[in-house]
PDB file of N, CA and C in Angstrom:
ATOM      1  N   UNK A   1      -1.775  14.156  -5.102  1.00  0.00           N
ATOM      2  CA  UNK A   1      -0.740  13.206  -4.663  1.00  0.00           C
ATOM      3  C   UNK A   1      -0.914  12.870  -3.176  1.00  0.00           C
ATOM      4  N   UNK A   2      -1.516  13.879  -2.077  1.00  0.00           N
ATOM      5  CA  UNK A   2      -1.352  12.941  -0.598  1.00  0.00           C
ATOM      6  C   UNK A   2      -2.632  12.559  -0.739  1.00  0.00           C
ATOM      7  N   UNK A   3      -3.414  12.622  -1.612  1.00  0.00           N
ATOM      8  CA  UNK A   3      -4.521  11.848  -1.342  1.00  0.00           C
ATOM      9  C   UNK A   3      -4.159  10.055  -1.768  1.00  0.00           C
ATOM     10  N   UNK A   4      -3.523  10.308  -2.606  1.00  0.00           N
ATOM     11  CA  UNK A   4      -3.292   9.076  -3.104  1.00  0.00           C
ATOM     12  C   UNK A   4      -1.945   8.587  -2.567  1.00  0.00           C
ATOM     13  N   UNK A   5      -1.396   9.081  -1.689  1.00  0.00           N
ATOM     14  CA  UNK A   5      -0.295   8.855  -0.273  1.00  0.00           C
ATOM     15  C   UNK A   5      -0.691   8.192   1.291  1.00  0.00           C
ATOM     16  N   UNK A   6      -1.891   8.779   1.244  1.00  0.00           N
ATOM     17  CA  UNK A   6      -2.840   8.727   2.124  1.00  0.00           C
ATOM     18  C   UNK A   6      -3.510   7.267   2.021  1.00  0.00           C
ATOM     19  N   UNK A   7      -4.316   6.889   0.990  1.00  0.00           N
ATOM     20  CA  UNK A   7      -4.486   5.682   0.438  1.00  0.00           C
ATOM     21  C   UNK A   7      -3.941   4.438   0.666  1.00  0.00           C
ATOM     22  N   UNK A   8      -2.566   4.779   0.146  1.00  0.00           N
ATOM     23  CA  UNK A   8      -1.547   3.953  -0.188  1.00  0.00           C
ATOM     24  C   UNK A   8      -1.416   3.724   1.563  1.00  0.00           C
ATOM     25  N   UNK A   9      -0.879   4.380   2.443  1.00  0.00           N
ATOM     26  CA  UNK A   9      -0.591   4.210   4.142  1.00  0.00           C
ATOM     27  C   UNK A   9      -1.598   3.246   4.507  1.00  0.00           C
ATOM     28  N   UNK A  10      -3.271   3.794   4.372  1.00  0.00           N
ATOM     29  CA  UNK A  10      -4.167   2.890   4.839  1.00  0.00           C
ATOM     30  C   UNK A  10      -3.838   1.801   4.048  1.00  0.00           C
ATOM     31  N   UNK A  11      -4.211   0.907   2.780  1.00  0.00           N
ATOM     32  CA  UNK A  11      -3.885  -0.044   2.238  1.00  0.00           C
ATOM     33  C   UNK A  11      -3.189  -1.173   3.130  1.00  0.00           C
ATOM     34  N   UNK A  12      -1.615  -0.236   2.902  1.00  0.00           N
ATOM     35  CA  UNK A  12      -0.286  -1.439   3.543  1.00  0.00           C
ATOM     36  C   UNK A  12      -0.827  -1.209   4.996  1.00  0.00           C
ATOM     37  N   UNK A  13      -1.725  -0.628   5.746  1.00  0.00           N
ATOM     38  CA  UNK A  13      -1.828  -0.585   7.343  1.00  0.00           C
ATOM     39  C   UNK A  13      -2.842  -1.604   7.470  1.00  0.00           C
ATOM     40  N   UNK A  14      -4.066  -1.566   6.592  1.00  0.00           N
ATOM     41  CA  UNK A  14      -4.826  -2.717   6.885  1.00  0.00           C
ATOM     42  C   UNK A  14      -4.397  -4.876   6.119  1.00  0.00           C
ATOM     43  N   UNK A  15      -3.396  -4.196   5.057  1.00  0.00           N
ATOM     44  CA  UNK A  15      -2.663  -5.717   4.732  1.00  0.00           C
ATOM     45  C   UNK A  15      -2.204  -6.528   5.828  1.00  0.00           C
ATOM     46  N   UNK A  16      -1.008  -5.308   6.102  1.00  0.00           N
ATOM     47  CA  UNK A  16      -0.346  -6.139   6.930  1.00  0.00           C
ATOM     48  C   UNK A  16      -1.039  -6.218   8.865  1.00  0.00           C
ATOM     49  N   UNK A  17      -1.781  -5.430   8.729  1.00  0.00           N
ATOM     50  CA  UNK A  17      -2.774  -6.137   9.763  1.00  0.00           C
ATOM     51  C   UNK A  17      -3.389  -7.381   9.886  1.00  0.00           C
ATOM     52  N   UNK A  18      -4.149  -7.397   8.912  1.00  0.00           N
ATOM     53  CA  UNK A  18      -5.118  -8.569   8.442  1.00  0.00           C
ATOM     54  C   UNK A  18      -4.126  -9.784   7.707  1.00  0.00           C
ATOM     55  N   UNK A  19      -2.763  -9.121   7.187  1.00  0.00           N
ATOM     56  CA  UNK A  19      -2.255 -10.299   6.694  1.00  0.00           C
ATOM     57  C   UNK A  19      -0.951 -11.051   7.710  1.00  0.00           C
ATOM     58  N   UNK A  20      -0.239 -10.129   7.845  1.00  0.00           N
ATOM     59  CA  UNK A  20       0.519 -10.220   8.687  1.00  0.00           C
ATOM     60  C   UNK A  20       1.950 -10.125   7.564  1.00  0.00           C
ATOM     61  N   UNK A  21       3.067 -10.692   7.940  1.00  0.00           N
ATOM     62  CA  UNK A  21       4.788  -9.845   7.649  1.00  0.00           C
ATOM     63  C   UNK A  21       4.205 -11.190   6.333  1.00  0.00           C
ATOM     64  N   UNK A  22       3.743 -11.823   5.952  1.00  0.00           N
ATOM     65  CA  UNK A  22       3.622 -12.359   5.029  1.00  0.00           C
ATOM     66  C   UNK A  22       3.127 -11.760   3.313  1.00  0.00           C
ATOM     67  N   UNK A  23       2.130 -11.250   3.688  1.00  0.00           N
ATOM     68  CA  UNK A  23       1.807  -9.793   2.762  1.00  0.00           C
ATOM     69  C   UNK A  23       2.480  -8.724   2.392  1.00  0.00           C
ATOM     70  N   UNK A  24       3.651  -8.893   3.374  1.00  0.00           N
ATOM     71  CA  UNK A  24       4.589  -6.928   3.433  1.00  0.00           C
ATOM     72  C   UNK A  24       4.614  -6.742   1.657  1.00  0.00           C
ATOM     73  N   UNK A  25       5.145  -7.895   1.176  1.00  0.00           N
ATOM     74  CA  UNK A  25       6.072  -7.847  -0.105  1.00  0.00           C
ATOM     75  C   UNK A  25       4.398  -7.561  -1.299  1.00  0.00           C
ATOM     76  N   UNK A  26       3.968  -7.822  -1.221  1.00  0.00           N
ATOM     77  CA  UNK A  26       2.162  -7.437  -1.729  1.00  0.00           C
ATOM     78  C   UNK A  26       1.711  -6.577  -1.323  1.00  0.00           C
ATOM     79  N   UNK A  27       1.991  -5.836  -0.084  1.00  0.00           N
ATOM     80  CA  UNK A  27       1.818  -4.325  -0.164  1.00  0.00           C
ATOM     81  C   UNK A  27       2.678  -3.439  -0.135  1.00  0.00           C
ATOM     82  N   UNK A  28       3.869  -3.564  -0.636  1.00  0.00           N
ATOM     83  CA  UNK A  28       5.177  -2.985  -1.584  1.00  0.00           C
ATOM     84  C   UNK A  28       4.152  -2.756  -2.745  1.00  0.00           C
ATOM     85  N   UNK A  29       4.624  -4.364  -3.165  1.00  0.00           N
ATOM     86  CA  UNK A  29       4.154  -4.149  -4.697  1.00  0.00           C
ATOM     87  C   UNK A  29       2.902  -3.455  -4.768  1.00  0.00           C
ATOM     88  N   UNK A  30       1.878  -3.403  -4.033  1.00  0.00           N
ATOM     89  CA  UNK A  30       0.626  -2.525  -4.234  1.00  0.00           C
ATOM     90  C   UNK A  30       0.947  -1.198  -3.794  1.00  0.00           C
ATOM     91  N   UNK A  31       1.816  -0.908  -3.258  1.00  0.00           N
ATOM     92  CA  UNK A  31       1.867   0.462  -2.769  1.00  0.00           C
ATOM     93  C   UNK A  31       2.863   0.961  -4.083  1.00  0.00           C
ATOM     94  N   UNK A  32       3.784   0.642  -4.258  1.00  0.00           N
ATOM     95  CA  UNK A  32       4.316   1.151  -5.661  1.00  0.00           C
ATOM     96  C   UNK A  32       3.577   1.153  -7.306  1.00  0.00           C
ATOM     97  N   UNK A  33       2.224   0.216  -7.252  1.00  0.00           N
ATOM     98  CA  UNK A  33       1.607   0.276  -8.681  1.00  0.00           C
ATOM     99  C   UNK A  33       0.764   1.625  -8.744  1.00  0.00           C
ATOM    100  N   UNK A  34       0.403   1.406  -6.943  1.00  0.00           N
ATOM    101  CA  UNK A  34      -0.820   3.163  -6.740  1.00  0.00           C
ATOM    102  C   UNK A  34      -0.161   4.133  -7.045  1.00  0.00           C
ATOM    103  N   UNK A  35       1.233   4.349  -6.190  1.00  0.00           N
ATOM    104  CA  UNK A  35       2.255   5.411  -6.926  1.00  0.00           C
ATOM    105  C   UNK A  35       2.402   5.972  -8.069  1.00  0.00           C
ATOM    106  N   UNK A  36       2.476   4.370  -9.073  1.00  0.00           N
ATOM    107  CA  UNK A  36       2.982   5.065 -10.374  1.00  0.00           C
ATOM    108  C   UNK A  36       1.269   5.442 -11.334  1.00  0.00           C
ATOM    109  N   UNK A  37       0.069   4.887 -10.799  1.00  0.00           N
ATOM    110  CA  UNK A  37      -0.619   5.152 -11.514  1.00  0.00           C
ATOM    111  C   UNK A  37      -1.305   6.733 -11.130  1.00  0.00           C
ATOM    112  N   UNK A  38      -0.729   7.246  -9.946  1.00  0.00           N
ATOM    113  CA  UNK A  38      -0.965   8.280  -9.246  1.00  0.00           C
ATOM    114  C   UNK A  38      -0.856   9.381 -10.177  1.00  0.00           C
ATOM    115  N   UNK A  39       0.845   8.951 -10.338  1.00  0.00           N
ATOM    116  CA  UNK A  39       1.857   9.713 -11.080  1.00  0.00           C
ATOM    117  C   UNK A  39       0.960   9.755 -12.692  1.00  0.00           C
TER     118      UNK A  39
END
């Protein structure tokens, strides 16, 4: 699980870098699908 916590942080850190507050809601939703497939 923190590996795949870990993941998930980098992910939404490089989205909303590269995407900006426009992406947030796309790396929600991507950060909650990694979650549940974690799970």
């Amino acid at each position: 699980m923190e590996f795949v916590v870990a993941v998930v942080v980098v992910v939404v850190v490089v989205v909303v870098v590269s995407g900006g507050e426009r992406c947030s809601a796309n790396s929600v939703v991507l950060c909650c699908f990694l979650l549940l497939v974690g799970l």
